[in-house]
Protein backbone atom coordinates (compact mmCIF):
# COMPACT_ATOMS: atom_id res chain seq x y z
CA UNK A 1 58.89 187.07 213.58
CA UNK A 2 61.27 188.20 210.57
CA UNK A 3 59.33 189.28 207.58
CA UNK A 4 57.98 186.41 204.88
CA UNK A 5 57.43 186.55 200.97
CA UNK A 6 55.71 184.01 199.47
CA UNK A 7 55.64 184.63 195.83
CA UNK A 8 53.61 182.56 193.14
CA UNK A 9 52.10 182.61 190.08
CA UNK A 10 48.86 181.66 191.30
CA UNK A 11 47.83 183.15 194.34
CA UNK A 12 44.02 182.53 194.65
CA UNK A 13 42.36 185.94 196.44
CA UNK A 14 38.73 186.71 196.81
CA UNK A 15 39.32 189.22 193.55
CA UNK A 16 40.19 185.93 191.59
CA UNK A 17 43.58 183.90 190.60
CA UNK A 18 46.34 186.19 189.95
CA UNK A 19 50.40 186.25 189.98
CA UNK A 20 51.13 187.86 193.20
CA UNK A 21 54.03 188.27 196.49
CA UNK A 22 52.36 187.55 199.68
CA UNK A 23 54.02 189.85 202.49
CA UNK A 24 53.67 188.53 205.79
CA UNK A 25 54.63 190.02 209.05
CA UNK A 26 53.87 189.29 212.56
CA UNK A 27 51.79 186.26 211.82
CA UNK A 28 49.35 188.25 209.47
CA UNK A 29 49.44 189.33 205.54
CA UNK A 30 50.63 192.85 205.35
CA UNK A 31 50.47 193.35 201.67
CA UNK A 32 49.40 191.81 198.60
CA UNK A 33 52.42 192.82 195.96
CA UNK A 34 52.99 192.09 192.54
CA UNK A 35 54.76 189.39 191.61
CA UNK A 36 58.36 190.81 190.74
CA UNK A 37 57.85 193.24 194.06
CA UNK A 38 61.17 193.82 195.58
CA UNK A 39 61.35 192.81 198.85
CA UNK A 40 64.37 192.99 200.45
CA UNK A 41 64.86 192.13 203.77
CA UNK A 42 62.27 189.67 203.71
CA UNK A 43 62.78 186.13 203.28
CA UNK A 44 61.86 184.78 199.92
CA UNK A 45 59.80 181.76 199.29
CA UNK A 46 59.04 181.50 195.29
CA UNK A 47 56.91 178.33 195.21
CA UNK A 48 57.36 179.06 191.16
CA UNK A 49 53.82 177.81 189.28
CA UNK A 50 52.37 175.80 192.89
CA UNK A 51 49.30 177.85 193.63
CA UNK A 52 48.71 179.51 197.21
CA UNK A 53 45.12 179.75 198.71
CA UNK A 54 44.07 180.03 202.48
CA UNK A 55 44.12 177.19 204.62
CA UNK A 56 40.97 174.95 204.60
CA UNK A 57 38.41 175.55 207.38
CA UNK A 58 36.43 172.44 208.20
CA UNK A 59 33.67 172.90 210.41
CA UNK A 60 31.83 169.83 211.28
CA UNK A 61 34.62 167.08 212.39
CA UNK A 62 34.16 164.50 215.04
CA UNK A 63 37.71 164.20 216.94
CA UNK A 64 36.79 162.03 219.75
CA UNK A 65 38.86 162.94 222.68
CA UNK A 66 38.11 162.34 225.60
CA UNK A 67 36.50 159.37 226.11
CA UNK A 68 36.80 157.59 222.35
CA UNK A 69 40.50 158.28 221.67
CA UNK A 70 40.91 155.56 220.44
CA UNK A 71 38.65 156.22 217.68
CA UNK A 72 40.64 159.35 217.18
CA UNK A 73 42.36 162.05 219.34
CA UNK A 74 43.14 165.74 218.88
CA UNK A 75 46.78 164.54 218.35
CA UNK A 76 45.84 162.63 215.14
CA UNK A 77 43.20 164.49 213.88
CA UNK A 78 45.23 167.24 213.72
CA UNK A 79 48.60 165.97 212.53
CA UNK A 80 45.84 164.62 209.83
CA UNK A 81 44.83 168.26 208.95
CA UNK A 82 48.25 169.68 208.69
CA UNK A 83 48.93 167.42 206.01
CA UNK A 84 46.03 168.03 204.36
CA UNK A 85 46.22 171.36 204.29
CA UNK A 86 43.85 172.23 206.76
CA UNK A 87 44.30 175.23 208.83
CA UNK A 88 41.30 175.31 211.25
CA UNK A 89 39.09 172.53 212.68
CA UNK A 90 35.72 172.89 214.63
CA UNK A 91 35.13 169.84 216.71
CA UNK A 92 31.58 168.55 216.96
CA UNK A 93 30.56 168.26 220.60
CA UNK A 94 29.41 164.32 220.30
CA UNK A 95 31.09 161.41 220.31
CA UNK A 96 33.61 162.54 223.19
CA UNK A 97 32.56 161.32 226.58
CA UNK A 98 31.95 163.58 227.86
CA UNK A 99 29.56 165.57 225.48
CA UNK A 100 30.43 168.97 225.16
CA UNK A 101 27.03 169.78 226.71
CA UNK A 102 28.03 172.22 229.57
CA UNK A 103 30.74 174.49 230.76
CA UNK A 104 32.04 171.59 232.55
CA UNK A 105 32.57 169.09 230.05
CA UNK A 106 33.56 171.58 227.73
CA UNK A 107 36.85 172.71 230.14
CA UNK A 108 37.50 168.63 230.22
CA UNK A 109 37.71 169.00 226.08
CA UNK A 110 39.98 171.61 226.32
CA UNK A 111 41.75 170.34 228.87
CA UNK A 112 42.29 166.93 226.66
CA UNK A 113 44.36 169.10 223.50
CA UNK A 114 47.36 170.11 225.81
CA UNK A 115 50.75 168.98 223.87
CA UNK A 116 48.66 168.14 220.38
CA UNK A 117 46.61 171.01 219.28
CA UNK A 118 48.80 171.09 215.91
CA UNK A 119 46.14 173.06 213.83
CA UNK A 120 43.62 175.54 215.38
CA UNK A 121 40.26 174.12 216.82
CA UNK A 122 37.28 175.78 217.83
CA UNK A 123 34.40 173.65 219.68
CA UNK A 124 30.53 173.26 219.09
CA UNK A 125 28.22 173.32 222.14
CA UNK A 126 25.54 170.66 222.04
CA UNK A 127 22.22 171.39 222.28
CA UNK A 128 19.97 167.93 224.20
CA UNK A 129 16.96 167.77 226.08
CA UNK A 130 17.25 169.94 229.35
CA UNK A 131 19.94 171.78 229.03
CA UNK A 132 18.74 175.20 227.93
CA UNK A 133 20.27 176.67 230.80
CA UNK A 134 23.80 175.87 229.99
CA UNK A 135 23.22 177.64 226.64
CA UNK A 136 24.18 180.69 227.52
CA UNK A 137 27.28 179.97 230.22
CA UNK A 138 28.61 177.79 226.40
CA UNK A 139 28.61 180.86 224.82
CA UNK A 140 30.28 182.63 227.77
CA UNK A 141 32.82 180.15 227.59
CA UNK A 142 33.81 180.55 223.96
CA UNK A 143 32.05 177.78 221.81
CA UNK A 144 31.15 179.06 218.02
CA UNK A 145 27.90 177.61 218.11
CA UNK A 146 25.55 174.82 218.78
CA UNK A 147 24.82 171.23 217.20
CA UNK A 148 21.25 169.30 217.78
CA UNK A 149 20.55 166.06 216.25
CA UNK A 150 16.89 165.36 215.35
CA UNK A 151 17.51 161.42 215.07
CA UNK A 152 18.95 159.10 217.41
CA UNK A 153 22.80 160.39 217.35
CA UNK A 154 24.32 156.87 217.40
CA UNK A 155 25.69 157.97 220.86
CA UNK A 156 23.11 157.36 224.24
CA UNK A 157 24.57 160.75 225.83
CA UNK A 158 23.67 162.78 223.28
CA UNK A 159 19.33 162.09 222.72
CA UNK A 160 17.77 164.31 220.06
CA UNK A 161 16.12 167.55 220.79
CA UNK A 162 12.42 168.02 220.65
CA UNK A 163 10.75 170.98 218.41
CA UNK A 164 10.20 172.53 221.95
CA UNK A 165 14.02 172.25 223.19
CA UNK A 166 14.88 173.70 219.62
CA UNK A 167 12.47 176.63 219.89
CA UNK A 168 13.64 177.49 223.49
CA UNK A 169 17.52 177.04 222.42
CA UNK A 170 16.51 179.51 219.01
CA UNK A 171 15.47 182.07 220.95
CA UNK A 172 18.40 182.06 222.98
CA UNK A 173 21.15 182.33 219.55
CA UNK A 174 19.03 184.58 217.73
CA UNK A 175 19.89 186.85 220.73
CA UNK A 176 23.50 186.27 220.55
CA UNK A 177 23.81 186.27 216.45
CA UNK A 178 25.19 182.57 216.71
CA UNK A 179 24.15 179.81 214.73
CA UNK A 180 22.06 176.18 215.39
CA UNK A 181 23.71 173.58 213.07
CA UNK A 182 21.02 170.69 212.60
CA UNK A 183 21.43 166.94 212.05
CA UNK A 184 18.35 166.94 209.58
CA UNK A 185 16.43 163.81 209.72
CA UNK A 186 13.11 162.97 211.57
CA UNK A 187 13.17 159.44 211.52
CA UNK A 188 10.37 156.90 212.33
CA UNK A 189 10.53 153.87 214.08
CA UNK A 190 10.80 150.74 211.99
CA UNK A 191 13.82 148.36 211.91
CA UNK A 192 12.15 146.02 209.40
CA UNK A 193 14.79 146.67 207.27
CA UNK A 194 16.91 145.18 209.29
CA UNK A 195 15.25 141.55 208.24
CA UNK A 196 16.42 141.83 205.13
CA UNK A 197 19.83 141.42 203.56
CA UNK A 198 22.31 143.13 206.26
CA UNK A 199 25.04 143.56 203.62
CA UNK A 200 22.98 144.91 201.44
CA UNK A 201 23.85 148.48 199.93
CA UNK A 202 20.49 149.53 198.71
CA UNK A 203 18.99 148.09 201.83
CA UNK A 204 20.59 150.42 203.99
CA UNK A 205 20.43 152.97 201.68
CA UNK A 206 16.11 152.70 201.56
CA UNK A 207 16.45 152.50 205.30
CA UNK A 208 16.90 156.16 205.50
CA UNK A 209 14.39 157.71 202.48
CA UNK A 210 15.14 161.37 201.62
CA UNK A 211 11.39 162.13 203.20
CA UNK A 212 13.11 161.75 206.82
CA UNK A 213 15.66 164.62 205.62
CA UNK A 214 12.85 166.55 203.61
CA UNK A 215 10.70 167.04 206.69
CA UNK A 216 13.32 167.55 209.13
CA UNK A 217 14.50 170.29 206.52
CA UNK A 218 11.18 171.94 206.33
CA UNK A 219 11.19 171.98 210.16
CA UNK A 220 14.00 173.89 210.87
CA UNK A 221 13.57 176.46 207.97
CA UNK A 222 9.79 177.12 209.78
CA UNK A 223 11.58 177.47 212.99
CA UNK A 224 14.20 180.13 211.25
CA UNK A 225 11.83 182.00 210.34
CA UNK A 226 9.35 181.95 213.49
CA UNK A 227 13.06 182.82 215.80
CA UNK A 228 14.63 184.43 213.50
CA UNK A 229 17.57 182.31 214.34
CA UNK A 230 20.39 181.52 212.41
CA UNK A 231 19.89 178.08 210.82
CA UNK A 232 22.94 175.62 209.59
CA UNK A 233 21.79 172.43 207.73
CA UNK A 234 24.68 169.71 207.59
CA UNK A 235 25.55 167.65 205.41
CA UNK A 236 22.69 167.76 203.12
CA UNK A 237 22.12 164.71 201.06
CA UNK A 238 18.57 164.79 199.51
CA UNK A 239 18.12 167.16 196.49
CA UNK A 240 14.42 167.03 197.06
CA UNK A 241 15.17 169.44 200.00
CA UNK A 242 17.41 171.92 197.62
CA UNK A 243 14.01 174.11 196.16
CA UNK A 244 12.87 174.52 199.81
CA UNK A 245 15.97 175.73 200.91
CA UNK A 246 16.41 177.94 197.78
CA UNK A 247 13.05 179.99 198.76
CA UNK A 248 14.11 180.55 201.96
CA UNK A 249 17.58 182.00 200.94
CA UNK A 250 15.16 183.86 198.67
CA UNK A 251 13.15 185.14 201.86
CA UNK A 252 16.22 186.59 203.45
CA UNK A 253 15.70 183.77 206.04
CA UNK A 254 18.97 183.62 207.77
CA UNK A 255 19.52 179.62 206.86
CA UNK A 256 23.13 178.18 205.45
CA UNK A 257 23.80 174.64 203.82
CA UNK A 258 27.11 172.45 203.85
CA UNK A 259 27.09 169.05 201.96
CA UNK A 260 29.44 166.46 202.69
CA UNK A 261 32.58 165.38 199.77
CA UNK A 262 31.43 161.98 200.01
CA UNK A 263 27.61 162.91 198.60
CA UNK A 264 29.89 164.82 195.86
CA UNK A 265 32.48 162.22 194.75
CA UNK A 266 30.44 159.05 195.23
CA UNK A 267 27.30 157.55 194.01
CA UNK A 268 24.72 154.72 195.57
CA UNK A 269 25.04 152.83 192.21
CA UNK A 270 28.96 152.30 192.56
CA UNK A 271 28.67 151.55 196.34
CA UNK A 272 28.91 147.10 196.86
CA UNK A 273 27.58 145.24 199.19
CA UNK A 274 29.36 144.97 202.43
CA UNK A 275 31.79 147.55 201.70
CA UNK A 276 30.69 149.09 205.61
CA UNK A 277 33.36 151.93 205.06
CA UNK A 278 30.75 153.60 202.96
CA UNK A 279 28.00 153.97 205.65
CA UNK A 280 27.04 157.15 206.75
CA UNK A 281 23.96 159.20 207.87
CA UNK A 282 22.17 160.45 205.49
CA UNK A 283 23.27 158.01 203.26
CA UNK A 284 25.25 158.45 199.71
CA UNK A 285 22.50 158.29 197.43
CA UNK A 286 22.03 157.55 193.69
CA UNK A 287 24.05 159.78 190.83
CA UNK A 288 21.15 161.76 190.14
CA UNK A 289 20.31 163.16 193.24
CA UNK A 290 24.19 164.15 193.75
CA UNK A 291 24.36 165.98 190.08
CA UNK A 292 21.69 167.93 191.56
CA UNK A 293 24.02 168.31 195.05
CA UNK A 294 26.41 169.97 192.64
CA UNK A 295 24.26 171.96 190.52
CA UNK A 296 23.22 173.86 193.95
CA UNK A 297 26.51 174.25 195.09
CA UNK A 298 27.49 175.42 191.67
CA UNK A 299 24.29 177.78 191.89
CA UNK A 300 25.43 179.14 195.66
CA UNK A 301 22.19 177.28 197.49
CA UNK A 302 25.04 174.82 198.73
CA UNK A 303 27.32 177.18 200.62
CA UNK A 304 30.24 174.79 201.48
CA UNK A 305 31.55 171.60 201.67
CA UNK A 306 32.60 169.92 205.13
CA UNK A 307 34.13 166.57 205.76
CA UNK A 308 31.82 165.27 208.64
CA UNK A 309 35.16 162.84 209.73
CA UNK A 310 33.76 160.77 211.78
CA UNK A 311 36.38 157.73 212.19
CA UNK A 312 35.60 154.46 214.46
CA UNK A 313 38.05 151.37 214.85
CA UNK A 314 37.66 149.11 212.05
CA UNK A 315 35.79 146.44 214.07
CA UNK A 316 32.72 148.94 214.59
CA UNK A 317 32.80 149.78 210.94
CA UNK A 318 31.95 145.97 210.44
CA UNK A 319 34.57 145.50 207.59
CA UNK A 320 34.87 141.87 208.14
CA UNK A 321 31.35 140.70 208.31
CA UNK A 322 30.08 143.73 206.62
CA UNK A 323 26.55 143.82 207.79
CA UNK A 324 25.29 147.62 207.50
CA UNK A 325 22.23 147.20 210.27
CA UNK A 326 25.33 147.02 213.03
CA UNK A 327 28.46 148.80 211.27
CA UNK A 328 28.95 152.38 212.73
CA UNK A 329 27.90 155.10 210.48
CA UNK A 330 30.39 157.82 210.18
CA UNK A 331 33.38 158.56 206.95
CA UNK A 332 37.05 158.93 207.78
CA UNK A 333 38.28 161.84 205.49
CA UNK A 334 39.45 164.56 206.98
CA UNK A 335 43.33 164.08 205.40
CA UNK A 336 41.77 164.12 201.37
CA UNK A 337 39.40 166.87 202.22
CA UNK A 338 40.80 169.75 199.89
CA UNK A 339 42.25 166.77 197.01
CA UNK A 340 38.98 164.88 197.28
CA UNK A 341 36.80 167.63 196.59
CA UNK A 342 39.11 168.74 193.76
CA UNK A 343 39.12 166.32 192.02
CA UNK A 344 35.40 165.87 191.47
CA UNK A 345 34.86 169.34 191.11
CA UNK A 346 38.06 169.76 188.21
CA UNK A 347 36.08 167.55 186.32
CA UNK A 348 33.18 169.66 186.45
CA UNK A 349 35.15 172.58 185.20
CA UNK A 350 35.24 174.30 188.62
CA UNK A 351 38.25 176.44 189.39
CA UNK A 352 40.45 177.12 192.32
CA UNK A 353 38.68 179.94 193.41
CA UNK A 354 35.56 177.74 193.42
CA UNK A 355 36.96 175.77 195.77
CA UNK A 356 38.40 178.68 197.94
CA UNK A 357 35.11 179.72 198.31
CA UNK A 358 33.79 176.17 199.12
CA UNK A 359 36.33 175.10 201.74
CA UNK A 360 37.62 178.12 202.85
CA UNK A 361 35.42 181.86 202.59
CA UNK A 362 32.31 180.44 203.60
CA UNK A 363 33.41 177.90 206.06
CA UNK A 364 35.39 180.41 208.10
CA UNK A 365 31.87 182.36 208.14
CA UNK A 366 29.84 180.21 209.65
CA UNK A 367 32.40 179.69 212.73
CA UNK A 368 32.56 182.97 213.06
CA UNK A 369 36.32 183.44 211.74
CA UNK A 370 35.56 185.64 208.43
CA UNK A 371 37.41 188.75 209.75
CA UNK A 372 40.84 186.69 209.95
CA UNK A 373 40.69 183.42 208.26
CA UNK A 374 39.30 182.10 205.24
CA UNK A 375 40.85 184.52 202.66
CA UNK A 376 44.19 186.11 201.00
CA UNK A 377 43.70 189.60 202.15
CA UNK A 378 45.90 191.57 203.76
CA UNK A 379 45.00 192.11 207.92
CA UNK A 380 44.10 188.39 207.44
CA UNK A 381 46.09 185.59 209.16
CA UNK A 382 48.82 184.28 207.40
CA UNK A 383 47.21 180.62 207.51
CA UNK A 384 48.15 179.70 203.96
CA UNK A 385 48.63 176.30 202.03
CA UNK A 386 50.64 176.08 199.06
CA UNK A 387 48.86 173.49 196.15
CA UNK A 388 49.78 171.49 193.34
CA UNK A 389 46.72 171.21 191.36
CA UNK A 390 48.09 168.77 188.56
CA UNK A 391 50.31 166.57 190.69
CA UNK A 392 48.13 162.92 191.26
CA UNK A 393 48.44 160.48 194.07
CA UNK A 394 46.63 156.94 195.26
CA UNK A 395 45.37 156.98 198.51
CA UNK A 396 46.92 154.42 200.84
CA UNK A 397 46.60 153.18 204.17
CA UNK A 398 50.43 153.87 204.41
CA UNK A 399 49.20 157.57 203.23
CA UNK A 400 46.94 157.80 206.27
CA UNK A 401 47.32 159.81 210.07
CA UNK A 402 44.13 159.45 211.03
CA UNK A 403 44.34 156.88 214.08
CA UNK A 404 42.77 153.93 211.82
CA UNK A 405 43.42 153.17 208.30
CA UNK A 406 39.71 152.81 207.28
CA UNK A 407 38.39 155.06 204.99
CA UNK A 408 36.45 154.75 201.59
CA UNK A 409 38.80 157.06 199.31
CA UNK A 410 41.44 154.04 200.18
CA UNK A 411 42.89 152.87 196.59
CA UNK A 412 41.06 156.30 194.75
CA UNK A 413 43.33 158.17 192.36
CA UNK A 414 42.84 161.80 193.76
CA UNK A 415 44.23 164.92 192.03
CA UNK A 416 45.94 167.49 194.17
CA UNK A 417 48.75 167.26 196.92
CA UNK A 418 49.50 170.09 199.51
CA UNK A 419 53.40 170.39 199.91
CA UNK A 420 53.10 173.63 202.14
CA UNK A 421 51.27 174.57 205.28
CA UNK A 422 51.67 177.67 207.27
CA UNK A 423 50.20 178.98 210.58
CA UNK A 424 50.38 182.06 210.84
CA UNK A 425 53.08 182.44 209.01
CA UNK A 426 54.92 179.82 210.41
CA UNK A 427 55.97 176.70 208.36
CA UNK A 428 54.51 173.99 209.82
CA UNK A 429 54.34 171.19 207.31
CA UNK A 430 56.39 170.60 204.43
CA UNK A 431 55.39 167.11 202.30
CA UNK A 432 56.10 164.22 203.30
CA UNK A 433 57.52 166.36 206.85
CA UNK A 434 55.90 167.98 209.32
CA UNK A 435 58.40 170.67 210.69
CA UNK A 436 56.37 172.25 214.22
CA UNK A 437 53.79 171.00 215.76
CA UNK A 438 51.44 171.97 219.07
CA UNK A 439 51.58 175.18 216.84
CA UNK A 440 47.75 175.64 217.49
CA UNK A 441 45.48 178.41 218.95
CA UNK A 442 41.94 177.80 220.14
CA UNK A 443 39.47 179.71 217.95
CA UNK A 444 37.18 182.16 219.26
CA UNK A 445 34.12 184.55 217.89
């Protein structure tokens, strides 16, 4: 590959925001110049006062394929990314059919992204009742990690695991250094709630109390320290679990958070009744509890930020009749990731390096990546995104590549549009254009 310079003057590195000429060669950064570096014999890209930061690692997205394509599809999800400015994708191993589960199903997966893997993807093992054995073939086989769900996952092939199967599984990773990302909630059984108003916001939302969250939380950080396992908790909603999880950081215990943009840009009390696009699990709770959500991201007891894109045709999202005891619960995001999150966390007075480190430094740790993704350093790949921070837009359905135009952040006003993404160096999307696709690599530890 012929030798790239991609000058700016804000290039956002781990050492802060600075003017800078990114040297890239052979797919990786070479050099980290200053900005009037000569470089001749390179080719030139000055992207003038556009800032450049690494390519957004999302961890915890649901693409669907095989079995539910046409909820979404590696070819969609991705082309989705690319615009978006997301470099690297770890699918969640639910919601396909079949369940990433065993060595098996997980060739089938891989099998399903020939011709339209256009970002990199890495893959999550599951972890379900009885199949402890297939734990360690997974890892064999290349998956980053495992998911468990302690609640009923929505999807029949995919039960929740027991304390036992978690214990047994622990063991296992703690072995191997690889981490146990948890679906936190220990429900209880009791669908009263559904005899009450079924388009009903704050019906839904008491249907799933931050207790269920709280004890699930509690759970997993005793079984952390009893394995010595490492722990990921997703998409944390409740902020009565946040002091908990602080002490344990504070123990050493080896325990990480993510927390989802929608818990971070959204708020019970603005949330109407029947609007079904807004269900998820845990639910968006009340503006309180999310300034708190913040404050321990702020504080580094939050580590990251992950979309959780979980997309389903609009009929199972209930739009029409908008009853929330029957509408699927999942958030279709994964294109406004990067402008979503900035633009709740500008107003907050957070900086791009802020949200380097939220989207992109620690993600790319927890899958295992942070040697070569995740940062502008040189030995690094060149996955890179160039930003303009000021520029606005309104999200519209004709805005959308995700297979279905459903999505809550429809009609929002959202600060921040990607114009550039590279792979490795490579141009691969230039706004509105994409310019190569099927340009993706599997990930692997």
């Amino acid at each position: 590959m012929p030798t790239l310079a991609l000058r700016s003057q804000r290039v956002v590195t781990p050492e802060g925001e600075r003017a800078a000429t990114i040297l890239i060669e052979n797919g990786r950064i070479s050099a980290l110049l200053p900005h009037d570096a000569d470089v001749a014999g390179a080719t030139l890209l000055d992207v003038g006062t556009r800032a450049i930061l690494p390519g957004v690692i999302d961890p915890h997205v649901h693409i669907n394929e095989p079995g539910r394509t046409d909820w979404e599809g590696f070819d969609t999800a991705t082309r989705a990314a690319l615009a978006g400015g997301l470099t690297s994708l770890v699918d969640m191993p639910l919601n396909s059919a079949p369940v990433t589960t065993s060595v098996a199903n997980l060739e089938i997966k891989r099998a399903a992204t020939q011709g339209q893997l256009h970002t990199n993807v890495g893959f999550w093992g599951g972890v379900v009742p009885g199949n402890a054995d297939e734990i360690e073939p997974l890892i064999a086989a290349g998956v980053l990690g495992f998911k468990a769900f302690l609640t009923h996952s929505g999807i029949d092939d995919f039960p929740n695991a027991t304390e036992d199967d978690l214990r047994r599984v622990m063991l296992i990773l703690a072995r191997h250094r690889l981490p146990l990302l948890v679906h936190c909630e220990l429900s209880e059984d009791d669908d009263a709630w559904k005899r009450n108003d079924h388009r009903s916001y704050p019906n839904y939302l008491a249907s799933r109390p931050k207790k269920w969250e709280d004890d699930a939380i509690a759970m997993m950080i005793r079984l952390c320290e009893e394995t010595g396992c490492c722990v990921h908790i997703v998409h944390l909603s409740s902020a009565d679990s946040i002091a908990p999880i602080a002490a344990a950081k504070a123990k050493g215990l080896p325990l990480t958070v993510e927390t989802g943009q929608h818990y971070l840009y959204f708020n019970a009390e603005d949330i109407a009744d029947g609007q079904t696009q807004f269900k998820c699990a845990p639910p968006i709770r009340e503006k309180a509890n999310n300034d708190q959500l913040w404050a321990a991201l702020e504080a580094g007891i939050i580590d990251f930020v992950a979309t959780d894109h979980s997309p389903a045709p609009p009929d199972l999202k209930q739009l029409d009749s908008g009853d929330f005891t029957t509408a699927w619960g999942g958030i279709a995001s994964l294109q406004f990731a990067l402008p979503v999150l900035w633009t709740a966390a500008q107003k907050r007075g957070a900086s791009l390096s802020d949200l380097m480190k939220w989207l992109s430094t620690n993600p790319a740790k927890l899958a295992g990546q942070s040697q070569r993704k995740g940062r502008i350093t040189p030995g690094f790949d060149a996955d890179l995104i160039v930003f303009d921070p000021e520029m606005t837009f309104e999200v519209t359905e004709e805005l959308i590549l995700h297979k279905h135009k459903v999505s809550p952040y429809i009609c929002q006003e959202l600060a921040g549009v990607v114009e550039l993404t590279f792979l490795k160096g490579e141009q691969v999307f230039q706004r509105p254009n994409f310019l190569r696709l099927n340009h993706g690599e599997f990930l692997t530890r």
